[in-house]
N, C-alpha and C. Protein backbone atom coordinates (compact mmCIF):
# COMPACT_ATOMS: atom_id res chain seq x y z
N UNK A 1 -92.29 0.01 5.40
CA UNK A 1 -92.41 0.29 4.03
C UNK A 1 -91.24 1.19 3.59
N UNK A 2 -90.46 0.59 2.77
CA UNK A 2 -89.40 1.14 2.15
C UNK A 2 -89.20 2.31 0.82
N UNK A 3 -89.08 3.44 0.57
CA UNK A 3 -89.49 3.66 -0.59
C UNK A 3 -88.21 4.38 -1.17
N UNK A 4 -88.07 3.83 -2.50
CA UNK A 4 -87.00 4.04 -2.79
C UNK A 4 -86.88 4.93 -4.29
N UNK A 5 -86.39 6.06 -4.28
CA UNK A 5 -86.23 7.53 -5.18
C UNK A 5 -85.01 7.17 -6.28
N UNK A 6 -85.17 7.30 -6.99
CA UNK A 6 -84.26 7.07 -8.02
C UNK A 6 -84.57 8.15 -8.73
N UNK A 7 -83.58 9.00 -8.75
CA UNK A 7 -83.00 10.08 -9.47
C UNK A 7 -82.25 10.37 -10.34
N UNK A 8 -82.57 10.32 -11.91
CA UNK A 8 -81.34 10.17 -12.75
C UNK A 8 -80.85 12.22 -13.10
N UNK A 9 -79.64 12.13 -12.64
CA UNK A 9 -79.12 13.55 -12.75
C UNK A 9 -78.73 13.47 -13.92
N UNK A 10 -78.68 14.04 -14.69
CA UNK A 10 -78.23 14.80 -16.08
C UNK A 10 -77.69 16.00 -16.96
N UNK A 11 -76.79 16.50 -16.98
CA UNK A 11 -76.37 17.68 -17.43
C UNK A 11 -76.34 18.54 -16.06
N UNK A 12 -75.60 17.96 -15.03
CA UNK A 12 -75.16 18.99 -13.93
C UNK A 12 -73.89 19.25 -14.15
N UNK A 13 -74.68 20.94 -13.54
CA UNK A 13 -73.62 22.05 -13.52
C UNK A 13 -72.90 22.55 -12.63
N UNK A 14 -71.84 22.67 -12.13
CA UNK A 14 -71.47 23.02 -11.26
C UNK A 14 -71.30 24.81 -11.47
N UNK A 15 -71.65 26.07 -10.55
CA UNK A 15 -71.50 27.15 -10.86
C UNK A 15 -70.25 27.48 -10.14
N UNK A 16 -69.35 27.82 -10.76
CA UNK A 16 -67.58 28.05 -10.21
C UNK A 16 -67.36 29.69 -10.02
N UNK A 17 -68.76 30.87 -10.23
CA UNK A 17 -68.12 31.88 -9.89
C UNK A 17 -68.18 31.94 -8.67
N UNK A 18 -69.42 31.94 -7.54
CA UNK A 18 -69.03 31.88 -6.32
C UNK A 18 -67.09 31.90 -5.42
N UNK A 19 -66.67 30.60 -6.38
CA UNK A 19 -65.49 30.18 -5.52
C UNK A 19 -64.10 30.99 -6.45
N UNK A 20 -64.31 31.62 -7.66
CA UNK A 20 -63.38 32.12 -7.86
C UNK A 20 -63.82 33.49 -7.50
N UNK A 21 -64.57 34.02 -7.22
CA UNK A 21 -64.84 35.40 -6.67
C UNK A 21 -64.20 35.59 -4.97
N UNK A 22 -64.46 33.99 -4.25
CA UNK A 22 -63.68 33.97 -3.40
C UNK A 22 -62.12 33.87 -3.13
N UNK A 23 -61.75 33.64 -4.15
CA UNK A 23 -60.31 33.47 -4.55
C UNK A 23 -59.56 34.78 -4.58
N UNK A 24 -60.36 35.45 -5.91
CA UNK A 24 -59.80 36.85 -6.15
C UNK A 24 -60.06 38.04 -4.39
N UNK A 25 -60.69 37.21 -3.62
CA UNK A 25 -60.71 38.50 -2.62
C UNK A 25 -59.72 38.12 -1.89
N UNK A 26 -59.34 36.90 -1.57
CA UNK A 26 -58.27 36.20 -1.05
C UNK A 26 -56.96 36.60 -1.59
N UNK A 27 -56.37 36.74 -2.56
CA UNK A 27 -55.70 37.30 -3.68
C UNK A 27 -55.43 39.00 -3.09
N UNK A 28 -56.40 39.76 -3.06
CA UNK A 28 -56.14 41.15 -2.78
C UNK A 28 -56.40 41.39 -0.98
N UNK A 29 -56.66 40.44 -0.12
CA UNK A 29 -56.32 41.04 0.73
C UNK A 29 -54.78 40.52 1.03
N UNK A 30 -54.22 39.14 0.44
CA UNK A 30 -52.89 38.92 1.05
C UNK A 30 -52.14 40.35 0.27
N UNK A 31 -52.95 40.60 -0.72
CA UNK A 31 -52.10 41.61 -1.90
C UNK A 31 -51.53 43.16 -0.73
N UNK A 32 -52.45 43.15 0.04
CA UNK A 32 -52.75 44.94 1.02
C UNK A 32 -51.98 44.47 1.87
N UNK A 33 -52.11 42.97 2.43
CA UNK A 33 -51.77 42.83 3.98
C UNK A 33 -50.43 42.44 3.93
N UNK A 34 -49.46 42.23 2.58
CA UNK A 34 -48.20 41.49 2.58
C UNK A 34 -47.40 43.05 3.17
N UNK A 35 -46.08 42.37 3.74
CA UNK A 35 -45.38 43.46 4.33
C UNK A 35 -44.37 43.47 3.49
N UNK A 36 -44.27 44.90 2.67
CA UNK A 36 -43.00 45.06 1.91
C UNK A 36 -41.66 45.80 2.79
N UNK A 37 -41.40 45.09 3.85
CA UNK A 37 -40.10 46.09 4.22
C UNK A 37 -39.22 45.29 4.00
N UNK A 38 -39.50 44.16 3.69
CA UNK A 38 -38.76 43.10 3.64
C UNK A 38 -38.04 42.99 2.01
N UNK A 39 -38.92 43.74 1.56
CA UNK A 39 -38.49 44.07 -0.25
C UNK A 39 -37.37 44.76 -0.34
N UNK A 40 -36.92 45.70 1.20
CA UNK A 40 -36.36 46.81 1.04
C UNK A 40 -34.85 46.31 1.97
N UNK A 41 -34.59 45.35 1.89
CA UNK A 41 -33.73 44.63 2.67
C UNK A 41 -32.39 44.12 1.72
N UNK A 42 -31.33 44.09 2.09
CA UNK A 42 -30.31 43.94 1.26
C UNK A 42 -29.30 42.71 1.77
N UNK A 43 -29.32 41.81 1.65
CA UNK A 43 -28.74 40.15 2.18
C UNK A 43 -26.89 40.71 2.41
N UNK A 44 -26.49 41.90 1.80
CA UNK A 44 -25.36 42.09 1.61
C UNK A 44 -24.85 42.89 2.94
N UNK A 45 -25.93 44.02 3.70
CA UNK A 45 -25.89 44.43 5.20
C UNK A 45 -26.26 43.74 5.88
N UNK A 46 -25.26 43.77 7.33
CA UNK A 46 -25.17 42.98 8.04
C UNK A 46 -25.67 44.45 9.19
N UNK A 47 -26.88 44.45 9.70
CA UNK A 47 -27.19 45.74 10.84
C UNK A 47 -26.92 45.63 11.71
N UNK A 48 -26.04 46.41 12.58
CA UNK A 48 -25.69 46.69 13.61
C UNK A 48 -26.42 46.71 14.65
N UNK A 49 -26.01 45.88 16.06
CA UNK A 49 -27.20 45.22 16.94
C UNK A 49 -27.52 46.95 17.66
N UNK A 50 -28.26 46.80 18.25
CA UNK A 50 -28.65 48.19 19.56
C UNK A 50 -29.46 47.76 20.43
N UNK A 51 -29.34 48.32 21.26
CA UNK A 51 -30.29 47.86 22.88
C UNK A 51 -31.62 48.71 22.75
N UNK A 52 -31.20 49.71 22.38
CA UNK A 52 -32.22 50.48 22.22
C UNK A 52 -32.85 50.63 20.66
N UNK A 53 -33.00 49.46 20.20
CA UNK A 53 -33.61 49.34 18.94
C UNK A 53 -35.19 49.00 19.15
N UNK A 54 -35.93 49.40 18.42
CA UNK A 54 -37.41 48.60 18.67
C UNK A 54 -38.26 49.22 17.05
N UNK A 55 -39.06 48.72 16.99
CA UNK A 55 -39.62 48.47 15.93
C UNK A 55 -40.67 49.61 15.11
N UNK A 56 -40.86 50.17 14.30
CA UNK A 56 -41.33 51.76 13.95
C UNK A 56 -42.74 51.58 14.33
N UNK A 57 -42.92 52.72 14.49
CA UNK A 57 -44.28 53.02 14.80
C UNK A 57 -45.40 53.11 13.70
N UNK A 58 -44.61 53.77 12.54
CA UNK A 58 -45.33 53.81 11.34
C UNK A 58 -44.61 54.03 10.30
N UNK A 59 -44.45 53.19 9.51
CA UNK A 59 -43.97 53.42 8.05
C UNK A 59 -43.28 54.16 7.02
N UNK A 60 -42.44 54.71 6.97
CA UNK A 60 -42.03 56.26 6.70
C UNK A 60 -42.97 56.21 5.06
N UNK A 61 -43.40 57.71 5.28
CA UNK A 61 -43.94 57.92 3.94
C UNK A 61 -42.44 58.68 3.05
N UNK A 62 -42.92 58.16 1.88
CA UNK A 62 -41.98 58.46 0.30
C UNK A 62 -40.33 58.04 1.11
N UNK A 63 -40.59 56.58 1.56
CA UNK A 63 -38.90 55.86 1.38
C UNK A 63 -38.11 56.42 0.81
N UNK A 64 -36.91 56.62 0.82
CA UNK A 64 -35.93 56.50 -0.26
C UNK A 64 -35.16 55.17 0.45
N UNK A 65 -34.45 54.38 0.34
CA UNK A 65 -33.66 53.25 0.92
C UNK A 65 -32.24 53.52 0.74
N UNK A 66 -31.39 53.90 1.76
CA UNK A 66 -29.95 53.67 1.29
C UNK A 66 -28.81 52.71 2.32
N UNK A 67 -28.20 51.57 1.26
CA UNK A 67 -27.72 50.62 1.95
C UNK A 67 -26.15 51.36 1.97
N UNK A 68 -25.69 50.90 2.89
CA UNK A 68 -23.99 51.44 2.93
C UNK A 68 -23.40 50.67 3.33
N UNK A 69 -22.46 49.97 2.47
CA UNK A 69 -21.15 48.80 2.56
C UNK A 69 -20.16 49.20 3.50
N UNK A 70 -19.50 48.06 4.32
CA UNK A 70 -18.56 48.29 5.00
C UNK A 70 -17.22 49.42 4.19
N UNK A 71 -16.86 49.49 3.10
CA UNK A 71 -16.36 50.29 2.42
C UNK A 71 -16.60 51.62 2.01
N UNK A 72 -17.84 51.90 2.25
CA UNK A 72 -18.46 53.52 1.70
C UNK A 72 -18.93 53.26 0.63
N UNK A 73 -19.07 52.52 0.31
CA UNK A 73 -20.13 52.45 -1.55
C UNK A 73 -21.83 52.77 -1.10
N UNK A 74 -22.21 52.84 -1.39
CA UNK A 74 -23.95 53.03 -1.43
C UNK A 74 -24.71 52.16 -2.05
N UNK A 75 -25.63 51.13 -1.91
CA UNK A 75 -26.26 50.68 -2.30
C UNK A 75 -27.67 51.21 -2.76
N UNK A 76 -28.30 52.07 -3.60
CA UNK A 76 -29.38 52.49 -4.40
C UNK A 76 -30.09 52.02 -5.30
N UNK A 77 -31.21 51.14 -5.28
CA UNK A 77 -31.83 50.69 -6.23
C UNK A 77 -31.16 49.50 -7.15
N UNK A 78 -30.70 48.88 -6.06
CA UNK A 78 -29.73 47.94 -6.60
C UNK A 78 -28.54 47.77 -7.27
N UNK A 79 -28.26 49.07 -7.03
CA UNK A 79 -26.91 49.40 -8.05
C UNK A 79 -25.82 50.09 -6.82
N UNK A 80 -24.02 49.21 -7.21
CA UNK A 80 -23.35 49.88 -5.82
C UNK A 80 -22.89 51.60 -6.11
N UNK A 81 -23.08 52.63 -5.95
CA UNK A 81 -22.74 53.61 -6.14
C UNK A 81 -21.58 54.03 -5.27
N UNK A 82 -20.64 55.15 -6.07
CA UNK A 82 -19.86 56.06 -5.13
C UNK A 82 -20.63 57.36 -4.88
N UNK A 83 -20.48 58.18 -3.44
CA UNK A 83 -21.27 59.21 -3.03
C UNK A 83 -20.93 60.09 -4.55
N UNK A 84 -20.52 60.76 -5.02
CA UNK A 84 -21.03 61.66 -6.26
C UNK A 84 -22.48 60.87 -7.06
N UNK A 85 -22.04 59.30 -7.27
CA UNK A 85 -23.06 59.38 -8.28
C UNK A 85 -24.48 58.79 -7.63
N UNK A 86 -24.16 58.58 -6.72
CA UNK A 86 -25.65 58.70 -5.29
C UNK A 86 -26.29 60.46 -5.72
N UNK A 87 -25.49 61.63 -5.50
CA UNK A 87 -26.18 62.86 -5.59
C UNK A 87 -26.71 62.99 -6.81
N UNK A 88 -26.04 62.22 -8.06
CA UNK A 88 -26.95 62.68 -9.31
C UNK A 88 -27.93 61.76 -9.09
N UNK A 89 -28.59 60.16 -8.87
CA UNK A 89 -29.37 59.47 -8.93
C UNK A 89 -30.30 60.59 -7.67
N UNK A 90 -29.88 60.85 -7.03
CA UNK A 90 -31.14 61.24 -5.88
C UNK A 90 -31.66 62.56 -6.19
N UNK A 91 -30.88 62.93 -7.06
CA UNK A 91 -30.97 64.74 -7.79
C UNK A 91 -32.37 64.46 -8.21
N UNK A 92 -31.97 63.45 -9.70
CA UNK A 92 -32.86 62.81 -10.57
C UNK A 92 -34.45 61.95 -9.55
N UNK A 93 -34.13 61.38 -8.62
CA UNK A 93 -35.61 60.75 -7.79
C UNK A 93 -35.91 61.73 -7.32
N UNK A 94 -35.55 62.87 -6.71
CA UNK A 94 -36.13 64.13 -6.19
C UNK A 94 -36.87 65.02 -7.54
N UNK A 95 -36.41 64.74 -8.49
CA UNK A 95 -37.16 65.99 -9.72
C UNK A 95 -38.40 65.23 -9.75
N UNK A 96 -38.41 64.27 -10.00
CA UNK A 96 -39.65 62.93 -10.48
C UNK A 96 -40.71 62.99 -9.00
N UNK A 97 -40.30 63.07 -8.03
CA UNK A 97 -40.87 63.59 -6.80
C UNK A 97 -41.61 64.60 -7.27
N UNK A 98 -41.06 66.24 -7.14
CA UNK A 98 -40.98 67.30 -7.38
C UNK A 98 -42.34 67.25 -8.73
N UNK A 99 -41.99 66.88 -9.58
CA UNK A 99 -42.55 66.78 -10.83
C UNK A 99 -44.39 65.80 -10.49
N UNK A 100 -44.16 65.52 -9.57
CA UNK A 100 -45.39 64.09 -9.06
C UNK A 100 -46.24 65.12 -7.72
N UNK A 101 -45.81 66.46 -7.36
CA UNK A 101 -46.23 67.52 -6.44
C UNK A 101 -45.78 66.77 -4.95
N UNK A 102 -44.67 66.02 -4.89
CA UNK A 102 -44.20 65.57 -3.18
C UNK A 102 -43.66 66.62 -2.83
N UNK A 103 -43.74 67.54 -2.34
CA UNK A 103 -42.56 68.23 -1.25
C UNK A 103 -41.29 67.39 -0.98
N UNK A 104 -40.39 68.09 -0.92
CA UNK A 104 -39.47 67.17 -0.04
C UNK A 104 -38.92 66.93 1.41
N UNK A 105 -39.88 67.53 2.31
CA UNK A 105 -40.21 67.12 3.50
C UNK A 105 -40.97 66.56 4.06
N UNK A 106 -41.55 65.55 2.64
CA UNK A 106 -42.67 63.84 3.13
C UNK A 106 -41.44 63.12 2.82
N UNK A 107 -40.65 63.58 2.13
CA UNK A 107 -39.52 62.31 1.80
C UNK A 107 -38.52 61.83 3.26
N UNK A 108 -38.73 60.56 3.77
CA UNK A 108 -37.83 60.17 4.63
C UNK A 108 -36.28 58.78 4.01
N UNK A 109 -35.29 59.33 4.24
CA UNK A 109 -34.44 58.66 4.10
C UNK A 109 -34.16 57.78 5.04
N UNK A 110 -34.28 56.23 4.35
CA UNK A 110 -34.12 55.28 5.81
C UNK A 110 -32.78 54.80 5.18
N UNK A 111 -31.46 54.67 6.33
CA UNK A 111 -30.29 54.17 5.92
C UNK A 111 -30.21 53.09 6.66
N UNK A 112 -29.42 52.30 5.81
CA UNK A 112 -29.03 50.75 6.41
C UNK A 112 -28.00 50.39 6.38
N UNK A 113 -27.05 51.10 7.46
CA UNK A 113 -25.64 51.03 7.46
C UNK A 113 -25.28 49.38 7.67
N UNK A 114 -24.28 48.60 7.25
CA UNK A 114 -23.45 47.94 7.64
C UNK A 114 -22.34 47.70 8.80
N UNK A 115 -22.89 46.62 9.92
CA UNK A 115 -22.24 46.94 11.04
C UNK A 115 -20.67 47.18 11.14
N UNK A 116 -20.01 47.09 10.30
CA UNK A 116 -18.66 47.52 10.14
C UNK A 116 -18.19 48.87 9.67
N UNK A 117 -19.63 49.35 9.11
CA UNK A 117 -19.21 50.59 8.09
C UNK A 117 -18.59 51.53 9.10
N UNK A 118 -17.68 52.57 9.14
CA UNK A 118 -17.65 53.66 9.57
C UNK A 118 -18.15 54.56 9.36
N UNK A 119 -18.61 55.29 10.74
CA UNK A 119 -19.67 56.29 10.72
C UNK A 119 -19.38 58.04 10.14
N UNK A 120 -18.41 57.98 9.79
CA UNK A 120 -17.68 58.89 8.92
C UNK A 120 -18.58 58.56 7.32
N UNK A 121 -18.93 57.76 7.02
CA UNK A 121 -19.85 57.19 5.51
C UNK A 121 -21.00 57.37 6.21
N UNK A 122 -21.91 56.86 6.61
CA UNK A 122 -23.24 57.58 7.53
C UNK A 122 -22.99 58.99 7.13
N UNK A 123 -22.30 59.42 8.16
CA UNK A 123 -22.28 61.13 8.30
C UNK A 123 -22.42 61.75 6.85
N UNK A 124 -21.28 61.26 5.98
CA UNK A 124 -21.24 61.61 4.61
C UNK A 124 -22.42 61.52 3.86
N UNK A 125 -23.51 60.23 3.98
CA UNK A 125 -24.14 60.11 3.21
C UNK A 125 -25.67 61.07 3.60
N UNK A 126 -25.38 61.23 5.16
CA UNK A 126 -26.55 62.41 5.55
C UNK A 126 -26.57 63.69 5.46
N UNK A 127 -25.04 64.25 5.01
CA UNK A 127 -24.95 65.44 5.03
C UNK A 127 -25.18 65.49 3.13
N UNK A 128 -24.99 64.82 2.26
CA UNK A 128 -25.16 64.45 1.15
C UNK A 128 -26.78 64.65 0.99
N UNK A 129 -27.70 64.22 1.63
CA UNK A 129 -28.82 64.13 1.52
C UNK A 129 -29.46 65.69 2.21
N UNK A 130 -28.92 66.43 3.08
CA UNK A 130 -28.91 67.49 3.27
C UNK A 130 -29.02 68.28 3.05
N UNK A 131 -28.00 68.34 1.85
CA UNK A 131 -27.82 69.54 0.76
C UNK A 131 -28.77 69.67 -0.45
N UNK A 132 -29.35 68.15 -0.54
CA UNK A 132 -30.34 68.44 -1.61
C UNK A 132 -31.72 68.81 -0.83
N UNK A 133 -31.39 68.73 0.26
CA UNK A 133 -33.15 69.52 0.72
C UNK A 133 -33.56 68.62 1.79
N UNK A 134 -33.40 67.20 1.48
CA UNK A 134 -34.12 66.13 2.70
C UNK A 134 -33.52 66.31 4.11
N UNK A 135 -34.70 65.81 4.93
CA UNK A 135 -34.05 66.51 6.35
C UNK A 135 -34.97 64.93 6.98
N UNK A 136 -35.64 64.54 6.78
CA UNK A 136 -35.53 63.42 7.64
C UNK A 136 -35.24 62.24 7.50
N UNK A 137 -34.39 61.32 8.26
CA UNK A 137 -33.92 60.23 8.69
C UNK A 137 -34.37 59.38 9.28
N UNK A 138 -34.25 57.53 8.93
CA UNK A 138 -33.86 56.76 9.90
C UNK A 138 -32.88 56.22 9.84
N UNK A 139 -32.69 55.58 11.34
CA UNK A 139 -31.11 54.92 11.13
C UNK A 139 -31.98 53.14 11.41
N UNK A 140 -31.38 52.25 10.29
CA UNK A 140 -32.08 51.11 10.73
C UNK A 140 -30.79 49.93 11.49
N UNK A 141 -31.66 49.74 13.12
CA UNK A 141 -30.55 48.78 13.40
C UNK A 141 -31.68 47.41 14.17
N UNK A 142 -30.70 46.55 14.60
CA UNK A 142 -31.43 45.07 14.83
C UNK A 142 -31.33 45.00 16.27
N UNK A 143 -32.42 44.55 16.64
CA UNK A 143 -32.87 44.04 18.26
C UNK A 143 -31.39 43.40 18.85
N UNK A 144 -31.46 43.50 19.70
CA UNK A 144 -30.03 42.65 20.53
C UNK A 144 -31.24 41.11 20.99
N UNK A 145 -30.49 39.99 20.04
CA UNK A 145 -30.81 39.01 20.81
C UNK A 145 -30.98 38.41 22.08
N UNK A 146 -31.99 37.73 22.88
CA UNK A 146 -31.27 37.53 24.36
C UNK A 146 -30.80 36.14 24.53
């Protein structure tokens, strides 16, 4: 005996918050979990290999980023600077710091010399950063391929 249900559906609804509620969480964890160091990267340095390079341990808190051209220019916020007008721009991000209650010994300066640059521009640009108060450094260089 066969019995056969015939069901006429009518005015179905599909409920779509479920799947956009799943969306938006999807959304904010790639949002936390994306890695911005890569934001902080400049296609124009070329980093100098090291053997003894390896990968940070943790994150420097309050970045500043400074790129340095084989020439001595400075790269800051996207703009090429000469060292004088690097000290007024960093004068100016240090007040806005200052003004926001950072100390300026959470501030770490990570530099991204250019493997050609001379280290005479390094030196310059750390002793530059010196004088306005910042005292810690990284130097960023690239894994030696094998």
């Amino acid at each position: 005996m066969r019995f056969r249900l015939k069901l006429k559906l009518k005015n179905i609804e599909l409920d779509m918050t479920p799947m956009i509620d799943v969306v938006f969480l999807l959304i904010v964890f790639f949002t936390l979990a994306i890695n911005f160091t890569a934001a902080d990267q400049n296609e124009r340095i070329k980093l100098p290999v090291s053997e003894l390079a390896q990968p940070a341990d943790e994150s420097p808190t309050k970045p500043v980023t400074l790129h340095i051209l084989p020439h001595g220019k400075v790269i800051y916020d996207e703009t090429d600077l000469a060292l004088h007008e690097l000290q007024d721009l960093l004068n100016f991000h240090l007040r806005v710091l200052h003004f926001m209650n950072v100390p300026t010994k959470n501030v770490t300066v990570v530099i991204r010399a250019d493997a050609q640059c001379e280290i005479r521009h390094v030196l310059d640009v750390q002793e530059l950063c010196q004088k306005l108060g910042l005292e810690k450094f990284v130097l960023r260089t690239r894994q030696q391929e094998e």
